[in-house]
N, C-alpha and C. Protein backbone atom coordinates (compact mmCIF):
# COMPACT_ATOMS: atom_id res chain seq x y z
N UNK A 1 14.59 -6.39 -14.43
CA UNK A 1 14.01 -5.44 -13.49
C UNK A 1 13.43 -4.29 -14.29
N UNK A 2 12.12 -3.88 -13.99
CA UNK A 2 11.71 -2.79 -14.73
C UNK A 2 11.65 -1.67 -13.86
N UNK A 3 11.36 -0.35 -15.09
CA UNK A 3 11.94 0.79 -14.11
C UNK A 3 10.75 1.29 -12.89
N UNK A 4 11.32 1.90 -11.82
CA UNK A 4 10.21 1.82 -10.86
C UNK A 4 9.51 2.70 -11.06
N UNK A 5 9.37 3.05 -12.60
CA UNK A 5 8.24 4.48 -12.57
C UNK A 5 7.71 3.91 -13.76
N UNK A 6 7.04 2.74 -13.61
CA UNK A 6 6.11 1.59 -14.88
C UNK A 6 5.30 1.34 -13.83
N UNK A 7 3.82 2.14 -13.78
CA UNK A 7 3.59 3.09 -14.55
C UNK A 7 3.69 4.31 -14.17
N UNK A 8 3.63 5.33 -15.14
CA UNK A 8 3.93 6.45 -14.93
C UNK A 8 3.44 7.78 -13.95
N UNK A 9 4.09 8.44 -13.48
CA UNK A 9 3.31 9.10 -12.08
C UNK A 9 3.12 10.28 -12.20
N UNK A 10 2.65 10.66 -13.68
CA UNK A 10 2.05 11.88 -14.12
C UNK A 10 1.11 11.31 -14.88
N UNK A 11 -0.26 11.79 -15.32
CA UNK A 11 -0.78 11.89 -16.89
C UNK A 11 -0.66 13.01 -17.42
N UNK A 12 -1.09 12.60 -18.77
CA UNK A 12 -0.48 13.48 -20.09
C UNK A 12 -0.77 15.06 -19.46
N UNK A 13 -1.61 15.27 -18.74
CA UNK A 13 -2.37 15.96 -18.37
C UNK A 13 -2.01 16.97 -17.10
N UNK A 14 -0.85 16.90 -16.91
CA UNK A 14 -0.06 16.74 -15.75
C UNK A 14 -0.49 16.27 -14.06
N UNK A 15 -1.43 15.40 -14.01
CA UNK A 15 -1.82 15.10 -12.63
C UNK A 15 -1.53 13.67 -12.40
N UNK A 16 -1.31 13.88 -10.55
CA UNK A 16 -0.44 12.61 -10.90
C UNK A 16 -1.34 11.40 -10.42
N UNK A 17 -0.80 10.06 -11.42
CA UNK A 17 -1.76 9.05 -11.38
C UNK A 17 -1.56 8.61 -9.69
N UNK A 18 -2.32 7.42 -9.79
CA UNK A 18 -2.42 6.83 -8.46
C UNK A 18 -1.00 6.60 -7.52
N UNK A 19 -0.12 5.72 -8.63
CA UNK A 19 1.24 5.73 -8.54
C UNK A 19 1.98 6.79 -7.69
N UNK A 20 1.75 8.19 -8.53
CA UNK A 20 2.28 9.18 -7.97
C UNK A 20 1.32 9.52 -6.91
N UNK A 21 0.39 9.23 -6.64
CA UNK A 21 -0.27 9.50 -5.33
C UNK A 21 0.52 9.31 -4.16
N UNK A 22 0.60 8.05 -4.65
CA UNK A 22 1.38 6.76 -3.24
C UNK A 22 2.55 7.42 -2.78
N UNK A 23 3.36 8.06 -3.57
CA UNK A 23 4.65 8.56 -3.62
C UNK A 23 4.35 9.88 -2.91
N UNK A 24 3.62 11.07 -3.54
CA UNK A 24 3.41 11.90 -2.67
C UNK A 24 2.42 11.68 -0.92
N UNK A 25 2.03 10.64 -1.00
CA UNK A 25 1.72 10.76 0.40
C UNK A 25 2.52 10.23 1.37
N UNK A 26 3.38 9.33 0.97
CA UNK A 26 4.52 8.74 1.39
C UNK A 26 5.41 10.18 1.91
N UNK A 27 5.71 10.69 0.59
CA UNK A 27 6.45 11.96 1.03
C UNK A 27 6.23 13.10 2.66
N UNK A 28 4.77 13.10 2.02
CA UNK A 28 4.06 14.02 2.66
C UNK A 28 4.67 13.19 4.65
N UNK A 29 3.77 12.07 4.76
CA UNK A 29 4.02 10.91 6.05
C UNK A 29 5.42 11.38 6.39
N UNK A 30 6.57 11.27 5.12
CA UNK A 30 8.00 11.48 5.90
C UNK A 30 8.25 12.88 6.32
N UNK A 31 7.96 13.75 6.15
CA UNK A 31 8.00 15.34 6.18
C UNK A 31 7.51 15.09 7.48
N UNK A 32 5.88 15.01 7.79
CA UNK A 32 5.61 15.02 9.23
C UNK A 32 6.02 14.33 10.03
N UNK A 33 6.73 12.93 10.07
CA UNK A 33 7.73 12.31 10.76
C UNK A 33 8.61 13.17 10.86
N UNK A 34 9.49 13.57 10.22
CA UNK A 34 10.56 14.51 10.59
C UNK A 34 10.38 15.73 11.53
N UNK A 35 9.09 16.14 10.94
CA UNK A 35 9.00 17.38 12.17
C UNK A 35 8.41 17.46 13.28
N UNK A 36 8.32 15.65 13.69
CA UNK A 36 7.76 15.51 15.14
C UNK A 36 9.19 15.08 15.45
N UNK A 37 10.16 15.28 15.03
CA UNK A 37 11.15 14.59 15.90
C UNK A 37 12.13 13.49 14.71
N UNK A 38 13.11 12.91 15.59
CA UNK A 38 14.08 12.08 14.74
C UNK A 38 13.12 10.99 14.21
N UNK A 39 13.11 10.35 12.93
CA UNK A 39 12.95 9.71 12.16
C UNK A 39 13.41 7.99 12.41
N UNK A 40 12.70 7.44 12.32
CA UNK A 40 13.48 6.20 12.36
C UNK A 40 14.27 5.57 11.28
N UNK A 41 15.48 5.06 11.29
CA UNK A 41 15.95 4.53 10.59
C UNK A 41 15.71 3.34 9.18
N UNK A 42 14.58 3.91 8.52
CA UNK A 42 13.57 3.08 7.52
C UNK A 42 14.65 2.43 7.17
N UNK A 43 15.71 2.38 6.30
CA UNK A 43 16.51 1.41 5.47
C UNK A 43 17.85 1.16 6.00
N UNK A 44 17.91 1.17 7.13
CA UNK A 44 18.83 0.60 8.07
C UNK A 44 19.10 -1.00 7.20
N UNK A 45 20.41 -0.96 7.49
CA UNK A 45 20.89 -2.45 6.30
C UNK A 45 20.78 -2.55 4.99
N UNK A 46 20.22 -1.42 4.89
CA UNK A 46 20.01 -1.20 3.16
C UNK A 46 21.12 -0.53 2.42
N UNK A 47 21.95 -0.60 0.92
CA UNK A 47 22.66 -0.50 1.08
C UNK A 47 22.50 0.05 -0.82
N UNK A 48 22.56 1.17 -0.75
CA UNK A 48 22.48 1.42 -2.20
C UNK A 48 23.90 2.11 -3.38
N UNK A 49 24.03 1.57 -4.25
CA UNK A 49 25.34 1.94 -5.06
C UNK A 49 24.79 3.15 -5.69
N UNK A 50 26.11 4.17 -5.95
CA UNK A 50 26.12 4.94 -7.23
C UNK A 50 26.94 5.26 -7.73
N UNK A 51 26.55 5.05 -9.45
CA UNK A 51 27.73 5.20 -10.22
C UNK A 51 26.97 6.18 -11.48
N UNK A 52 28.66 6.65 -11.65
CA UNK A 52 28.28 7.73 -12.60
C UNK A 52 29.76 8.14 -13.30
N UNK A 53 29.60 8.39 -14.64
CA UNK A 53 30.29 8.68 -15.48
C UNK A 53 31.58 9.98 -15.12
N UNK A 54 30.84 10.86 -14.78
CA UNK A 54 31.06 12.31 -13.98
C UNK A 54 31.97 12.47 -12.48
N UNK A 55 32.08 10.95 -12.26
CA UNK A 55 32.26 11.14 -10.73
C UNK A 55 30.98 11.93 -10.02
N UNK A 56 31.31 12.00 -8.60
CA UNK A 56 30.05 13.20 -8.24
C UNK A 56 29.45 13.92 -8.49
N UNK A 57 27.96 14.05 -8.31
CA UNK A 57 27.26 14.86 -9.02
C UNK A 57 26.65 15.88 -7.83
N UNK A 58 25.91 16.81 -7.83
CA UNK A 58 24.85 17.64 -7.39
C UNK A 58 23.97 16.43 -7.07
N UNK A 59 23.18 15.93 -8.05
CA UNK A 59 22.10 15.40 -7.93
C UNK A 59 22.17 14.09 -7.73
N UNK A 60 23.69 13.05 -7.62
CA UNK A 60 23.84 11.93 -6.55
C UNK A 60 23.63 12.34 -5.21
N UNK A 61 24.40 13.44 -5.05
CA UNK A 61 24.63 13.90 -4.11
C UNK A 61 23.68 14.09 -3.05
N UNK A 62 22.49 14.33 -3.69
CA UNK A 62 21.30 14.72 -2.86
C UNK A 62 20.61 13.26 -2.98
N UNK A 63 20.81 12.26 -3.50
CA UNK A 63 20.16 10.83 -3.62
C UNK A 63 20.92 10.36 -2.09
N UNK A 64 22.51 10.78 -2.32
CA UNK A 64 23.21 9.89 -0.89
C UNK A 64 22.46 10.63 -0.13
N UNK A 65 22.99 11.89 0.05
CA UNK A 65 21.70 12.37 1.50
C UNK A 65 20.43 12.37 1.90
N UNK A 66 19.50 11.50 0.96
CA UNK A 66 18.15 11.70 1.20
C UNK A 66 18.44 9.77 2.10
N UNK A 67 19.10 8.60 0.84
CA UNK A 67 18.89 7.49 2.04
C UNK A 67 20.04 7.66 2.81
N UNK A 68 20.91 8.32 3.26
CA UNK A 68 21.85 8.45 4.43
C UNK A 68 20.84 8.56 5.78
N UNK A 69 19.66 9.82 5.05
CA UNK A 69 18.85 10.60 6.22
C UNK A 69 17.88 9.23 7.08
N UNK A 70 17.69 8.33 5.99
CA UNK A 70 16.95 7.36 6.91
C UNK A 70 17.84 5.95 6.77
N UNK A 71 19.17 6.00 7.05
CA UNK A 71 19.86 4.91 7.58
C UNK A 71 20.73 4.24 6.46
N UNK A 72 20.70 4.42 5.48
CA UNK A 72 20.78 3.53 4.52
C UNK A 72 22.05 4.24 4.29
N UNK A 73 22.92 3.00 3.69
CA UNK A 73 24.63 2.91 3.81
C UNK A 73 24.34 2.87 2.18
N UNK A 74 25.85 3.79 2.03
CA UNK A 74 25.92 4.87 0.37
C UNK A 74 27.22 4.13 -0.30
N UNK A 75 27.69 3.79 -1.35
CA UNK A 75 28.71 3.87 -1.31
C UNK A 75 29.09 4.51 -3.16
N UNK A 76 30.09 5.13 -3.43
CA UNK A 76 30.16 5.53 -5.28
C UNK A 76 31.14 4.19 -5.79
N UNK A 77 30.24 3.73 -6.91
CA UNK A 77 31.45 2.87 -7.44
C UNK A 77 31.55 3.48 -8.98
N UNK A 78 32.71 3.26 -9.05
CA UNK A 78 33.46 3.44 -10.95
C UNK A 78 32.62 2.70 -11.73
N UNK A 79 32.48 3.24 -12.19
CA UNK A 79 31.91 3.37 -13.85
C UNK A 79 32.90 2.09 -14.31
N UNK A 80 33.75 2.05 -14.20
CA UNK A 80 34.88 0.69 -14.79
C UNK A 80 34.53 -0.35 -14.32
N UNK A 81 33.85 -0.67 -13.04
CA UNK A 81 33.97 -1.57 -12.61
C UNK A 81 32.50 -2.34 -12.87
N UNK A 82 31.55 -1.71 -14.12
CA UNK A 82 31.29 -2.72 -14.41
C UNK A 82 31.94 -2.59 -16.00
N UNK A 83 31.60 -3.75 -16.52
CA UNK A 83 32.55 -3.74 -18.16
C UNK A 83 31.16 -3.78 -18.93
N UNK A 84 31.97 -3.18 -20.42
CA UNK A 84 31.21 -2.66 -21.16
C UNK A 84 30.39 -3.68 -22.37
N UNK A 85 31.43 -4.97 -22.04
CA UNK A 85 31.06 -5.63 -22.80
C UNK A 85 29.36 -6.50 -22.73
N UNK A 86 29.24 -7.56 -23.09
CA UNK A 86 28.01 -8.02 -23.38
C UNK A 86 28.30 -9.65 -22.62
N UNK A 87 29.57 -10.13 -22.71
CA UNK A 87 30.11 -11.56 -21.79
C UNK A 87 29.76 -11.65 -20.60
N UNK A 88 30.18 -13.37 -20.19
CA UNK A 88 29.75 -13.50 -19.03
C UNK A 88 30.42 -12.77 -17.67
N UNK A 89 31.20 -11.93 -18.18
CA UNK A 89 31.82 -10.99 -16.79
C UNK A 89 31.19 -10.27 -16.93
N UNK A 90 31.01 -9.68 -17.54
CA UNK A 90 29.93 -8.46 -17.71
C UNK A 90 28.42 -8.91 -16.91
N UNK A 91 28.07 -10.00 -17.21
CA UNK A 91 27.13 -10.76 -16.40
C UNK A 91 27.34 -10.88 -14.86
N UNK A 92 28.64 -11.44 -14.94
CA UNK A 92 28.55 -12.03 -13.27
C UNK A 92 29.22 -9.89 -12.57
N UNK A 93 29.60 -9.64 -13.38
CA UNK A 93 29.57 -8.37 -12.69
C UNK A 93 28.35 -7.44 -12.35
N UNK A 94 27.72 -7.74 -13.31
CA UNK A 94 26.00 -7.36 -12.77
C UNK A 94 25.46 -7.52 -11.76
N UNK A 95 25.55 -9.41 -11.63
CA UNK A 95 25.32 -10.00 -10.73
C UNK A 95 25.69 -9.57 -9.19
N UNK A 96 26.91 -9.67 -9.39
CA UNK A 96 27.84 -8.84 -8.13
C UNK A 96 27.11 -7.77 -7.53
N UNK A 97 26.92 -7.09 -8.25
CA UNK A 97 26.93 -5.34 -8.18
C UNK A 97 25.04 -5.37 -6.93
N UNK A 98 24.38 -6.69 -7.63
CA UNK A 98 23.32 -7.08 -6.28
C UNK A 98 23.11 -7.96 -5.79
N UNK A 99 24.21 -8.65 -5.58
CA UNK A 99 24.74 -9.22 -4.35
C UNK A 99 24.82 -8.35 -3.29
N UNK A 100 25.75 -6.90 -3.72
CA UNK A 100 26.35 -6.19 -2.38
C UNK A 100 25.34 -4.88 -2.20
N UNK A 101 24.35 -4.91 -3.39
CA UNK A 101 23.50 -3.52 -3.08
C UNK A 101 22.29 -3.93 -3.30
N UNK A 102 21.02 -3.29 -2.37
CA UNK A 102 19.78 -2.89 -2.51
C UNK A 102 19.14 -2.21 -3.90
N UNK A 103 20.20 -1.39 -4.86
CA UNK A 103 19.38 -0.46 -5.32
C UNK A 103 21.00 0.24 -5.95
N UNK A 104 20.87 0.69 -7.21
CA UNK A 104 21.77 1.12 -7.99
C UNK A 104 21.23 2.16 -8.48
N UNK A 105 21.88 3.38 -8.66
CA UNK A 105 21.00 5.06 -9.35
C UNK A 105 22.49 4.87 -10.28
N UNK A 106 21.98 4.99 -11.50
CA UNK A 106 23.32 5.19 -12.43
C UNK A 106 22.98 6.71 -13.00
N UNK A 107 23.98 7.38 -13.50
CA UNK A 107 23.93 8.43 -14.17
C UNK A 107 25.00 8.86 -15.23
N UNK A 108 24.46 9.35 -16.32
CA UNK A 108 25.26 9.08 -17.21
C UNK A 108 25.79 8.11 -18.20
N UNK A 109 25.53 7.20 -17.69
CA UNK A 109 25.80 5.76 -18.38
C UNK A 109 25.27 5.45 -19.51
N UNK A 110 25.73 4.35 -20.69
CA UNK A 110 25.37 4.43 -21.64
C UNK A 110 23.91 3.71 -21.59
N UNK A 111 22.67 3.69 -22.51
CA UNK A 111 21.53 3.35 -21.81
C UNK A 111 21.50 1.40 -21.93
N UNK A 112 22.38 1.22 -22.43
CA UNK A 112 22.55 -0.37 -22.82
C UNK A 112 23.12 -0.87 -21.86
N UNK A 113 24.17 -0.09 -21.10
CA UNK A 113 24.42 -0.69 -19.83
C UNK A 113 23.68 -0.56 -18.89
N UNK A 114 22.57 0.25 -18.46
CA UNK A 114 21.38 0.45 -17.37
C UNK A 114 20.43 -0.63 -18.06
N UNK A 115 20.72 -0.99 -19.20
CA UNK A 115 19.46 -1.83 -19.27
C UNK A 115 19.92 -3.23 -18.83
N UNK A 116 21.41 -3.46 -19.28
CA UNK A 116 21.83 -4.67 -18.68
C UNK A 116 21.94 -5.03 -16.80
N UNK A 117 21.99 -3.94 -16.52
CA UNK A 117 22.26 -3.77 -14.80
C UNK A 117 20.91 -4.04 -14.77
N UNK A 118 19.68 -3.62 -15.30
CA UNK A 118 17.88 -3.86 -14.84
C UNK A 118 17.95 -5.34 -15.08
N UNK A 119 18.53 -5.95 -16.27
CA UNK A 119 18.13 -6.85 -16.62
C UNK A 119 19.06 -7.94 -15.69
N UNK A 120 19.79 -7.94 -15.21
CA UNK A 120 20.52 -9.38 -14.43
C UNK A 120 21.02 -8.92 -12.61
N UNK A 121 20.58 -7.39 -12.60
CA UNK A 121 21.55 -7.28 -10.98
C UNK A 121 20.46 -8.03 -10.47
N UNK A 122 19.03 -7.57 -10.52
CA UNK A 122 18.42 -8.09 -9.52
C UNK A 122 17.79 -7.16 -8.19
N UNK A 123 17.90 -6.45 -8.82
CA UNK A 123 17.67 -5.15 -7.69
C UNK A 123 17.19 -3.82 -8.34
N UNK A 124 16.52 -3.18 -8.03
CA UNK A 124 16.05 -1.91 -8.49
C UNK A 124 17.02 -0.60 -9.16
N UNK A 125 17.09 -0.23 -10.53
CA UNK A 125 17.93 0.56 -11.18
C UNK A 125 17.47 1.50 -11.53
N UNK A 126 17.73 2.83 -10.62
CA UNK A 126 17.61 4.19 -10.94
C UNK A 126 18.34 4.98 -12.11
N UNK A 127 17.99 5.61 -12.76
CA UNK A 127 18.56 6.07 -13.67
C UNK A 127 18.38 8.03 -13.76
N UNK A 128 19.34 8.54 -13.04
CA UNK A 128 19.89 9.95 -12.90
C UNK A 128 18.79 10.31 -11.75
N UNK A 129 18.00 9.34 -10.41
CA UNK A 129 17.08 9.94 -9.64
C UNK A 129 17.02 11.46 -9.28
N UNK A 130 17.82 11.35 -8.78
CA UNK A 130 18.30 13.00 -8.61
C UNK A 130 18.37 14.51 -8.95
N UNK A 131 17.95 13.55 -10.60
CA UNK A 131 18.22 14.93 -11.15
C UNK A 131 17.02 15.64 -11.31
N UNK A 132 16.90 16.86 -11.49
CA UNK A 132 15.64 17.58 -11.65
C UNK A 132 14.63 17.58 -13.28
N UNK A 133 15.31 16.52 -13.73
CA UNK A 133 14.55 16.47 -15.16
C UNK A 133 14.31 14.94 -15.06
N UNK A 134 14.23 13.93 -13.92
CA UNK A 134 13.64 12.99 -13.63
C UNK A 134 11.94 13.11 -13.40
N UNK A 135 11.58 11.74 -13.74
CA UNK A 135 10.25 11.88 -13.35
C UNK A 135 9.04 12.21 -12.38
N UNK A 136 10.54 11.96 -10.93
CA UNK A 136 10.49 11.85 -9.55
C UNK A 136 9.97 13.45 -9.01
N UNK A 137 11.00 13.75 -9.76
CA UNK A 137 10.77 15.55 -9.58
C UNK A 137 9.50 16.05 -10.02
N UNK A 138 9.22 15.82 -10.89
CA UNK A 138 7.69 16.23 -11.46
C UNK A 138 6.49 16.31 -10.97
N UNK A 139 6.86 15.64 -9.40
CA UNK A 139 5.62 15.32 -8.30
C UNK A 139 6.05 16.81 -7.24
N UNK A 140 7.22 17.04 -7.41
CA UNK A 140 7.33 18.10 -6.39
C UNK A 140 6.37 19.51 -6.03
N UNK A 141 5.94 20.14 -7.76
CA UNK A 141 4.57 21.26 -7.17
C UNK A 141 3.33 20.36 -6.38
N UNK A 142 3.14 18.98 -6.97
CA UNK A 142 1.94 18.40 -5.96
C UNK A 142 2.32 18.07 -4.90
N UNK A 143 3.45 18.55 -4.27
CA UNK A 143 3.79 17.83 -3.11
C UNK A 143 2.61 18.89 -1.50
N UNK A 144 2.75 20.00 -2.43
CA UNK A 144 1.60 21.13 -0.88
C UNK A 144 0.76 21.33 -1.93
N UNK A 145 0.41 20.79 -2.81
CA UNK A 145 -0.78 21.21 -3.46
C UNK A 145 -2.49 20.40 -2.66
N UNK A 146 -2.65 19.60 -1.31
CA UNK A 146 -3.63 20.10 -0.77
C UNK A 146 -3.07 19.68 1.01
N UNK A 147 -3.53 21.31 1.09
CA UNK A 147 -3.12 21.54 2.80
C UNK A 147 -3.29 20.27 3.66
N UNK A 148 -4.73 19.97 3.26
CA UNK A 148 -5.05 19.23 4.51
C UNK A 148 -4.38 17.64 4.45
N UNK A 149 -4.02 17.11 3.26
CA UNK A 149 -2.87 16.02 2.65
C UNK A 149 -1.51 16.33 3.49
N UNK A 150 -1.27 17.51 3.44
CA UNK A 150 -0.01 18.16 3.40
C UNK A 150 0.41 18.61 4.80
N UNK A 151 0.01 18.06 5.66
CA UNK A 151 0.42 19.10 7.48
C UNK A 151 2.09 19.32 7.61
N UNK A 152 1.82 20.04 8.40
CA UNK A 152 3.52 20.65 8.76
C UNK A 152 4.01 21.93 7.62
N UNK A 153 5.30 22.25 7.73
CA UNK A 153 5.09 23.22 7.03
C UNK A 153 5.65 23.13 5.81
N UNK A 154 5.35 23.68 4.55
CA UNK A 154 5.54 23.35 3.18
C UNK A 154 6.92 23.19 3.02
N UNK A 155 7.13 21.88 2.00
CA UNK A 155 8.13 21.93 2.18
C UNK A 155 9.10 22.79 0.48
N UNK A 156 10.38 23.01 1.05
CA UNK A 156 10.76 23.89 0.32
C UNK A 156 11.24 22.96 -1.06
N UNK A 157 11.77 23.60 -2.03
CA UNK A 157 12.02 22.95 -3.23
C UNK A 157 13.30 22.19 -3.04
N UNK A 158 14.03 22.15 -2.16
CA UNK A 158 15.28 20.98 -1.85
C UNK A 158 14.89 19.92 -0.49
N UNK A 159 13.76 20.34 0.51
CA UNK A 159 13.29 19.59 1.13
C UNK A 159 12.53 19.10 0.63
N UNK A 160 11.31 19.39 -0.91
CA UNK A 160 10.48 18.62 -1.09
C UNK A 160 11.27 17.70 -1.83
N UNK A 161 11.80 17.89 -2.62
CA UNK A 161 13.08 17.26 -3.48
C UNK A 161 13.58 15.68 -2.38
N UNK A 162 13.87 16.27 -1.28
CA UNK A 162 14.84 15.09 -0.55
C UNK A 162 13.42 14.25 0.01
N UNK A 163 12.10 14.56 0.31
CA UNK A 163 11.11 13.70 0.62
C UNK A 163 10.58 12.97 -0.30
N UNK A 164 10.80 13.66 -2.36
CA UNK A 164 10.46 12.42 -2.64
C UNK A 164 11.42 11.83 -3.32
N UNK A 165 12.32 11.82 -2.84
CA UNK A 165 13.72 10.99 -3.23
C UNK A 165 13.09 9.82 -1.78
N UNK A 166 13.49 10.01 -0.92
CA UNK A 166 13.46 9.12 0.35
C UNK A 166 11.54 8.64 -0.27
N UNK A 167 10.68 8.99 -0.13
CA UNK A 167 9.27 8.45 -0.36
C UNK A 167 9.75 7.26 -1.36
N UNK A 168 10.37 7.04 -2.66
CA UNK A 168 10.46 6.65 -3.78
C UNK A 168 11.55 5.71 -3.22
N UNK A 169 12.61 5.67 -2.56
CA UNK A 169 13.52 4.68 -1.82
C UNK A 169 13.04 3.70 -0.66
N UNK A 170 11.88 4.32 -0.46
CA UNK A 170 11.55 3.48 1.45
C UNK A 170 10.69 2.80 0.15
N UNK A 171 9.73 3.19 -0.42
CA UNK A 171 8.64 2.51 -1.30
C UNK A 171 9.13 1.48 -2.53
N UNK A 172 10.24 1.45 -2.58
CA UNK A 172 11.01 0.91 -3.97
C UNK A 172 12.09 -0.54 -2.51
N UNK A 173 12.49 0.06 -2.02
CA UNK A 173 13.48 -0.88 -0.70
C UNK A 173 12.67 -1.57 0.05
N UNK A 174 11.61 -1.43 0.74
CA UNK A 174 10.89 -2.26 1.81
C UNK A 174 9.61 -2.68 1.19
């Protein structure tokens, strides 16, 4: 599984490619859904893991509440429970891990084990989404950067934050 930000949703230049287009208008679509009213349940049955070294974070934290907000069932698993090794448990625990989930955000983890979770779960592997030194974030000043893209009212730096967390989950899940 490769990462869902191949290719990249900035240029060097800081504007964002097409990629990041998609993402901010996505965003933008969920913002004005929201402020006509309740939202529909986009990832209803969807079912995303997170694990992290740290236990809870700030910035899981705001990953569970962005797909909680459109339906999608959260759950934290241990860091132990997958193994560190390179064997076939280590494999079929991969395996496992998307069997029972949509979508895995790891944080913290060593980068050999996110690469093994990309490479055999089978499902899309986030790596620290949340956090504000992700790539995800980097779309947030273009998020009201043009009005008429942008209706409703701007959104703030933890609401733009949670639209393109959810933009980047409905677009990565369905």
């Amino acid at each position: 599984m490769h990462l869902p930000f191949h290719p990249p949703l900035l240029t060097p230049e800081a504007v964002p490619t097409p990629h990041g287009e998609t993402l901010l208008h996505l965003a933008r679509s969920l913002r004005t859904m929201m402020h006509s009213g309740p939202v529909s349940p986009l990832l209803d049955n969807k079912h995303l893991g997170l694990l992290s070294v740290d236990g809870r974070s700030s910035s899981q934290d705001a990953v569970a509440d962005a797909a909680r907000g459109l339906g999608a069932r959260v759950a934290w698993i241990p860091p132990m429970a997958v193994q560190a090794g390179d064997g076939p448990q280590a494999h079929d625990a991969a395996r496992l891990l998307g069997r029972f989930y949509d979508a895995l955000d790891c944080e913290g983890l060593p980068a050999d084990l996110v690469h093994r979770l990309r490479r055999n779960c089978g499902v899309p592997v986030y790596e620290g989404l949340g956090r504000r030194d992700h790539p995800l974030a980097q779309l947030l000043p273009h998020l009201d950067a043009d009005p008429i893209q942008a209706p409703g009212a701007p959104a703030g730096d933890v609401d733009g934050h949670r639209f393109l967390l959810q933009a980047l989950l409905v677009h990565t899940l369905l």
